[in-house]
Protein backbone atom coordinates (compact mmCIF):
# COMPACT_ATOMS: atom_id res chain seq x y z
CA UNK A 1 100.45 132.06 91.95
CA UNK A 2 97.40 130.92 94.06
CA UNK A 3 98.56 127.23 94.22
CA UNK A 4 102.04 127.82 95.51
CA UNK A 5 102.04 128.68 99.62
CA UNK A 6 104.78 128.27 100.56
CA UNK A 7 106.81 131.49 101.71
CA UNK A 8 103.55 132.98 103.21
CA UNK A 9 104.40 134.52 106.28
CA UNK A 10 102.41 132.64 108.94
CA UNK A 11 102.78 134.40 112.66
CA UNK A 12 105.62 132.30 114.94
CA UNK A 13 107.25 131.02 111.72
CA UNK A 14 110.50 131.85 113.80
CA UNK A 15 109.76 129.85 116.55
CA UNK A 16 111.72 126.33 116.62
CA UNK A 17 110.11 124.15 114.60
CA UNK A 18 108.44 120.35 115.29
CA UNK A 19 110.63 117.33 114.32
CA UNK A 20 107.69 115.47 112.74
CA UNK A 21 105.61 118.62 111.32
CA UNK A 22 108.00 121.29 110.51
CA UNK A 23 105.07 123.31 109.79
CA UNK A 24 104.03 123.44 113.27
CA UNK A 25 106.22 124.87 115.78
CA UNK A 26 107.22 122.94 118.80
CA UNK A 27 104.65 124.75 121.07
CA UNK A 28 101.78 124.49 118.12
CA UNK A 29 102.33 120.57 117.79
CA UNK A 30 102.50 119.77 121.25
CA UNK A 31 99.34 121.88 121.62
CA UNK A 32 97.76 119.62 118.72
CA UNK A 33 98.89 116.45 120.64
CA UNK A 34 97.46 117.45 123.68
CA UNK A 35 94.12 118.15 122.38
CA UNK A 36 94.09 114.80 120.33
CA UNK A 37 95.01 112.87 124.08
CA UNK A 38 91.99 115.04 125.67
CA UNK A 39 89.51 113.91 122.50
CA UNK A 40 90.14 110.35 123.01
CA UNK A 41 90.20 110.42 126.99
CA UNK A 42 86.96 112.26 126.76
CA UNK A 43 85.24 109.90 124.83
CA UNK A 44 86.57 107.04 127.38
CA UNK A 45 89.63 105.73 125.31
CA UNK A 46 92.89 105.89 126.68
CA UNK A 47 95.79 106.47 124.07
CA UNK A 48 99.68 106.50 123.77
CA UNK A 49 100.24 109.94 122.07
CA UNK A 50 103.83 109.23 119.67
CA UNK A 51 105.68 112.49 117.80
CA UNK A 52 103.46 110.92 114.34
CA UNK A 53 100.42 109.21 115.55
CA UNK A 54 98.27 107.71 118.37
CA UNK A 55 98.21 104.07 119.62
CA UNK A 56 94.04 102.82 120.38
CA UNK A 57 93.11 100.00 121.25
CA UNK A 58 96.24 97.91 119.45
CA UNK A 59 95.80 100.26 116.51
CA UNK A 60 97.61 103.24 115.26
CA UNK A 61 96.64 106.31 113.65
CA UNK A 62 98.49 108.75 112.00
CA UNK A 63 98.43 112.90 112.88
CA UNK A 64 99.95 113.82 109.50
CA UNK A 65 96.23 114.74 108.28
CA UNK A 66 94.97 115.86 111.32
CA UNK A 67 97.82 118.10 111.80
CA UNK A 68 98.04 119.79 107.65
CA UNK A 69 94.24 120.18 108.46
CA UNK A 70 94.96 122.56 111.61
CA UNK A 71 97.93 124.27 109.73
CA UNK A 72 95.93 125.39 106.66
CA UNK A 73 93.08 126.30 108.59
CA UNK A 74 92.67 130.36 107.88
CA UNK A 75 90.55 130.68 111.61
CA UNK A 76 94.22 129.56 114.02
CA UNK A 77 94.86 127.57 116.78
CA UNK A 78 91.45 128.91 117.78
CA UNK A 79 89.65 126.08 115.62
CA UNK A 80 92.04 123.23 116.74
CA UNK A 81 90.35 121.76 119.33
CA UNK A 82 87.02 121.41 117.20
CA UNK A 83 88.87 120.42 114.03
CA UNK A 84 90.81 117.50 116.66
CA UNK A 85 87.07 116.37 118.19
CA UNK A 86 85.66 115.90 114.91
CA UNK A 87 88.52 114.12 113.79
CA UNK A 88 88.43 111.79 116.72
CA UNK A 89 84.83 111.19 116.49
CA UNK A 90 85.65 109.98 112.66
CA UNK A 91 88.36 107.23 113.97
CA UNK A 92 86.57 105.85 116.76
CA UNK A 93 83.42 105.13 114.44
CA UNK A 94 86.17 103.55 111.66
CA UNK A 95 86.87 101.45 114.69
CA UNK A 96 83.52 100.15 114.63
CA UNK A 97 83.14 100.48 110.94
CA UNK A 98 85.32 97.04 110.20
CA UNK A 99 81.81 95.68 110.02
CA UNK A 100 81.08 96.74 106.20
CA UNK A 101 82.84 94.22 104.74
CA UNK A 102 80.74 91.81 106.67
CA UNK A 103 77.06 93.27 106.50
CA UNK A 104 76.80 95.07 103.11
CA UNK A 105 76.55 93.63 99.67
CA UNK A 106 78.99 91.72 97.92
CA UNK A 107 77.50 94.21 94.58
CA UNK A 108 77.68 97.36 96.75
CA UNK A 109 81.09 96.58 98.60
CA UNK A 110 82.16 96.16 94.63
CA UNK A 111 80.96 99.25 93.48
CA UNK A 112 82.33 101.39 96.77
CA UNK A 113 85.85 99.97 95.28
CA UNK A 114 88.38 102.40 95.01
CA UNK A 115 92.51 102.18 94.54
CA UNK A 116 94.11 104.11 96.47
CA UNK A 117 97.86 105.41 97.72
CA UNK A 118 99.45 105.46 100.74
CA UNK A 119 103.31 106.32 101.63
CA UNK A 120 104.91 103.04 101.46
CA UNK A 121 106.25 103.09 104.84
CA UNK A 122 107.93 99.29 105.98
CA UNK A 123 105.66 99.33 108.59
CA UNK A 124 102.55 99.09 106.10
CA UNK A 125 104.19 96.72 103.77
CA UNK A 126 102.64 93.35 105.61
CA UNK A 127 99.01 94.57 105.47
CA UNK A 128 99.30 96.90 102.60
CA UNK A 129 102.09 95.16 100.14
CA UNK A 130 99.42 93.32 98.38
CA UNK A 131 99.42 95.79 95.21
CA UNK A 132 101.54 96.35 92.26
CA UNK A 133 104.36 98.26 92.79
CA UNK A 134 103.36 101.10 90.70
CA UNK A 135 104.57 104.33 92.11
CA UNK A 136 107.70 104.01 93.40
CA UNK A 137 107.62 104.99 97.28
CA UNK A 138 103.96 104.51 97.72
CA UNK A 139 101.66 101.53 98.00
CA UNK A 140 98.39 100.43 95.87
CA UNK A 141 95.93 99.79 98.09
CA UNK A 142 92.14 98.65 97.59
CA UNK A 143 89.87 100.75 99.70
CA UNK A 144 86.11 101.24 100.41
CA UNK A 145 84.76 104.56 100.35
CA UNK A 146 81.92 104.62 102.84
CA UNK A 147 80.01 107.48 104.09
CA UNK A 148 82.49 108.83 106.65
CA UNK A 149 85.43 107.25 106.10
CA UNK A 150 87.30 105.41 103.60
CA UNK A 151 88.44 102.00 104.68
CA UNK A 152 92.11 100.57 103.33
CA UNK A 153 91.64 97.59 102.69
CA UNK A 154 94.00 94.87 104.29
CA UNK A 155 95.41 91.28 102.68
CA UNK A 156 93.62 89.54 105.33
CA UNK A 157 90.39 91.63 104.87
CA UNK A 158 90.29 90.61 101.25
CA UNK A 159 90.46 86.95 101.28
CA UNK A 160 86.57 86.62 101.07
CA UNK A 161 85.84 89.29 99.16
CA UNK A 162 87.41 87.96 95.52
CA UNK A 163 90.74 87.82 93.84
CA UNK A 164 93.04 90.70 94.12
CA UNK A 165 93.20 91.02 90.06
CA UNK A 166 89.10 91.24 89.30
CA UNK A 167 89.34 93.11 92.59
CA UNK A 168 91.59 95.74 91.36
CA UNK A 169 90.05 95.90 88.29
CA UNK A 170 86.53 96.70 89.02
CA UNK A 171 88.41 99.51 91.46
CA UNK A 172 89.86 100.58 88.33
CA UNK A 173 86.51 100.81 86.63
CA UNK A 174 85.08 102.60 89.31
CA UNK A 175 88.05 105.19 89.07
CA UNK A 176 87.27 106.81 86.06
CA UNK A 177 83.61 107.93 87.23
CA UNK A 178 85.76 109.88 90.08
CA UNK A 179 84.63 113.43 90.34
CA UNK A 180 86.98 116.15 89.35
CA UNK A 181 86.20 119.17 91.22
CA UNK A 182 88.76 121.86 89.37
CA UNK A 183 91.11 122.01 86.83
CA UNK A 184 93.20 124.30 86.63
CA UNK A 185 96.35 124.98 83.79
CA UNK A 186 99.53 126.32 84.80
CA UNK A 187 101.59 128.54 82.81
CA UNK A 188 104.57 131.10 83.05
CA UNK A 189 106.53 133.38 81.27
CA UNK A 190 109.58 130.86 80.71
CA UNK A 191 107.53 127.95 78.93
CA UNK A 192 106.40 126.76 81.89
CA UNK A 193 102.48 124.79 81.66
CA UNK A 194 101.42 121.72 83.27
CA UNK A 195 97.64 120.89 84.47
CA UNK A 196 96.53 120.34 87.74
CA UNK A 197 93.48 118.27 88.87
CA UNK A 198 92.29 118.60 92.03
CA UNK A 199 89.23 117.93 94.17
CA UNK A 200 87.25 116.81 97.38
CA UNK A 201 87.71 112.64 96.41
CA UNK A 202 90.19 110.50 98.26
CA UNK A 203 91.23 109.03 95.04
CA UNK A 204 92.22 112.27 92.53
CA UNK A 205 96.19 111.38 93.04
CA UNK A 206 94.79 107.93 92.03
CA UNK A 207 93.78 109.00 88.70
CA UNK A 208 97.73 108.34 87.56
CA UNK A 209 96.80 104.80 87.26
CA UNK A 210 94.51 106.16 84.11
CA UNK A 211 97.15 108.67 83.12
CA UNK A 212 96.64 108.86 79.37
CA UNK A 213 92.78 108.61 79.50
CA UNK A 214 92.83 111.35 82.22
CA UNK A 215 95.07 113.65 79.56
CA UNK A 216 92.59 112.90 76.88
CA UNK A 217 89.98 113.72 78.84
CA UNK A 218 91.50 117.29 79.90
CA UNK A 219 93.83 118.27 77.11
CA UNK A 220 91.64 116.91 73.84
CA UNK A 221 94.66 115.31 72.85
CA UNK A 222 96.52 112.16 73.03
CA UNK A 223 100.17 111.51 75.31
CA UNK A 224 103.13 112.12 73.37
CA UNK A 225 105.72 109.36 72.63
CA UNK A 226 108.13 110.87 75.23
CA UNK A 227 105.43 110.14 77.93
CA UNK A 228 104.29 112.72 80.79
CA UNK A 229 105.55 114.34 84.08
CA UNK A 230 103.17 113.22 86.39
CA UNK A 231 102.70 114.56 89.96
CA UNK A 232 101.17 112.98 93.42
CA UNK A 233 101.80 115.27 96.00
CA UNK A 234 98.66 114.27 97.94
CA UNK A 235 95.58 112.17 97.80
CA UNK A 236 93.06 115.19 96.66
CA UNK A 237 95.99 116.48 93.67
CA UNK A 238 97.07 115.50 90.91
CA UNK A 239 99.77 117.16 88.16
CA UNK A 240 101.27 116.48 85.36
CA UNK A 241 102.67 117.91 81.44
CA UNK A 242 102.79 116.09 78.53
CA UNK A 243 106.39 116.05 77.20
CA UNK A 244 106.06 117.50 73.64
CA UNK A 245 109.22 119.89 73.34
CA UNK A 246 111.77 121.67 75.17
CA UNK A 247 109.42 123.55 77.71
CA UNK A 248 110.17 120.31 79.37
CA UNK A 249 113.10 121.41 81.38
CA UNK A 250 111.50 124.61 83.16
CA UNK A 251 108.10 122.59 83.78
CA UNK A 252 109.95 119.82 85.67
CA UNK A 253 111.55 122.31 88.04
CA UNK A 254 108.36 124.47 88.52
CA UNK A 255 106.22 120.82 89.20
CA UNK A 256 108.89 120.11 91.28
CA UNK A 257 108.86 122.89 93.54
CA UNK A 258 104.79 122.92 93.59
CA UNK A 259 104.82 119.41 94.18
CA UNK A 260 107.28 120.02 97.45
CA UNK A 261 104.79 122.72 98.23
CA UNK A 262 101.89 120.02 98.64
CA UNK A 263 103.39 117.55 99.97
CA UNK A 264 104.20 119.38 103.16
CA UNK A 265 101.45 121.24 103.81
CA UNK A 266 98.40 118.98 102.82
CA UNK A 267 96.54 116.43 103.95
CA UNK A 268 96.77 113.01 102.81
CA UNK A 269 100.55 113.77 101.34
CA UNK A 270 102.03 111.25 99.28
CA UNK A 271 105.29 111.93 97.30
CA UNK A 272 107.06 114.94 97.24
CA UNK A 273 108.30 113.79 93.82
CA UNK A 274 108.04 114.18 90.02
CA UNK A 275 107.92 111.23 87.89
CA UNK A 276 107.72 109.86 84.23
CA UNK A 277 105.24 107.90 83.32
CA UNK A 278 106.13 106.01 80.06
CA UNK A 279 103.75 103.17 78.43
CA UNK A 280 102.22 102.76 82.06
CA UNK A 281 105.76 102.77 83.91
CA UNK A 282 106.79 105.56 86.47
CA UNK A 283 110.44 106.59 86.68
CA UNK A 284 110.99 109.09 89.90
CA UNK A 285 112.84 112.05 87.95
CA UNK A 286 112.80 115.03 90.21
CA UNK A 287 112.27 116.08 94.19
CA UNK A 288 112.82 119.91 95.47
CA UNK A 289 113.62 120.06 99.01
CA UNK A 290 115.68 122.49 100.74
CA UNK A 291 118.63 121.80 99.51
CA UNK A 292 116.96 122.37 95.70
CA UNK A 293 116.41 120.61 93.13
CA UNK A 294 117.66 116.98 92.78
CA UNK A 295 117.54 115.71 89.01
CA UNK A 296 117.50 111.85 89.40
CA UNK A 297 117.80 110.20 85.39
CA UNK A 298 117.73 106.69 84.77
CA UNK A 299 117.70 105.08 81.54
C-alpha cells in the first residue's frame, strides 16, 4: 500500500540511530546539523545548534521539518545541503516578515486567516495557549498564510488585530475554501476503509475542526450517530472512517498504524494518534508505537 513507508529498506538503516530523529542515523543528523550551522553562518547569523532546533537571534526554530524533508527526499544526502539553504533562506526572511501584521490590510490580514495545529509542547503554551483546547495534545493556533511562510500567530500579536472569537471564526470561514489536493479511500481485505485527504496546504490536518462538513463533502453522506475516527498525523494529512458497523475494530488498528507511519516520517507531524470525534468533541482512542497498539477507552 503506497501510503504506508514504513519498513522500506533505506541504506544505513542499521547504523545507530539519532535520539531526536530516529529516522536519521547519528552520522546523517549530525551531518544535517552541521549544514543548518554553515547556512546560517554563511548568511552572517551566528546560531546555537540544539539535538531539535536552532537558537537566532533570541528565537528558536525547530529541525523536525527540515529534517522529515531530507529523509523523504528520493535524491540522498546528496540534496541536503540545498534542501538546508533554502530552508534557511525561508526563516531568516520570517524574521523580517513580523512586519505583515503591521503594513497589510486589516481586510487582507482577515482573509489570509487560517487555524492551525501545532504539538502542544509546554514550552508553546504562553504564546500559543490562546485557543480552544480541541485536540487533545496539540494547540489551536491562528496563523497567516503569506507568500513564503505561514506566520503563527502569537497572544501578544493579536491584541490589535480583533477578538480571538470573530478572529477564529472568520479563520474558520476561510477553512473550508482550503484546497484538497487528493483523496484517496482506503480499503482491505478484512473490512478495513477509511479516507484520506491530503495536500500541499498548511491547514489539511485542520480540516478536523469541520469534520462532518468535510465527510459530507467526500463521502455524499452524513456522520453516523457513533461519530468518526479521525486522524492528524501531520499538517498536510488528514484521516478518518465514519463509524457505521463492526469494520470499526480493524479500521482503528490499520489508521493507527498509518497514522504512526506519518507522524514520524513527515513534515509538520502532529499526533501520532487516533481519535473520536463525537458532536464536535475528540476522545484520543488509539496510538501504535513500537510496542503496538495501545487501545485507550474512556467513557
Amino acid at each position: 500500500m503506497g501510503i504506508f513507508r514504513r519498513g522500506e529498506r533505506r541504506e544505513g538503516a542499521d547504523l545507530p540511530r539519532d535520539g531526536e530523529f530516529a529516522f536519521l542515523s547519528e552520522a546523517e543528523a549530525a551531518r544535517l546539523r552541521t549544514f543548518v550551522r554553515e547556512a546560517f553562518a554563511k548568511r552572517g547569523i551566528e546560531v546555537t545548534v540544539e539535538p531539535g532546533g536552532v537558537t537566532a537571534q533570541d528565537r528558536r526554530f525547530g529541525l523536525s521539518n527540515l529534517a522529515a524533508v531530507c529523509h523523504n527526499d528520493s535524491r540522498g544526502p546528496r540534496s541536503w545541503r540545498t534542501l538546508v539553504d533554502e530552508h534557511v533562506d525561508r526563516v531568516i526572511r520570517s524574521m523580517d516578515g513580523r512586519q505583515a501584521l503591521r503594513t497589510l490590510p486589516h481586510e487582507r490580514l482577515l482573509a489570509q486567516l487560517y487555524p492551525r495545529f501545532i504539538p502542544g509542547e509546554p514550552a508553546l503554551l504562553k504564546a500559543f495557549g490562546y485557543g480552544p483546547q480541541s485536540v487533545p495534545g496539540l494547540l489551536e493556533v491562528l496563523a497567516l498564510d503569506l507568500p513564503e511562510t505561514v506566520d503563527m500567530l502569537t497572544a501578544d500579536s493579536l491584541s490589535d488585530l480583533g477578538e480571538i472569537t470573530a478572529l477564529r471564526d472568520r479563520a474558520l470561514q476561510n477553512l473550508r475554501a482550503v484546497r484538497v489536493d487528493k483523496h484517496k479511500v482506503v480499503r482491505e481485505k478484512d473490512g478495513t476503509h477509511f479516507d484520506v485527504l491530503m495536500g500541499g496546504s498548511y491547514f489539511i490536518a485542520s480540516l478536523a475542526l469541520v469534520l462532518d462538513e468535510v465527510v459530507r463533502r467526500y463521502t455524499k453522506d452524513a456522520p453516523a450517530p457513533d461519530g468518526i475516527l479521525v486522524a492528524l498525523p501531520h499538517r498536510h494529512q488528514l484521516a478518518f472512517h465514519v463509524i457505521r458497523d463492526s469494520g470499526v475494530a480493524p479500521s482503528l488498528q490499520t489508521m493507527a498504524r498509518f497514522t504512526a507511519v506519518g507522524f514520524e516520517e513527515s513534515p509538520g507531524a502532529l499526533s501520532p494518534s487516533v481519535f473520536w470525534w463525537h458532536e464536535g468533541s475528540f476522545t484520543q482512542v488509539a496510538t501504535q508505537d513500537s510496542a503496538g497498539l495501545h487501545i485507550k477507552l474512556t467513557q
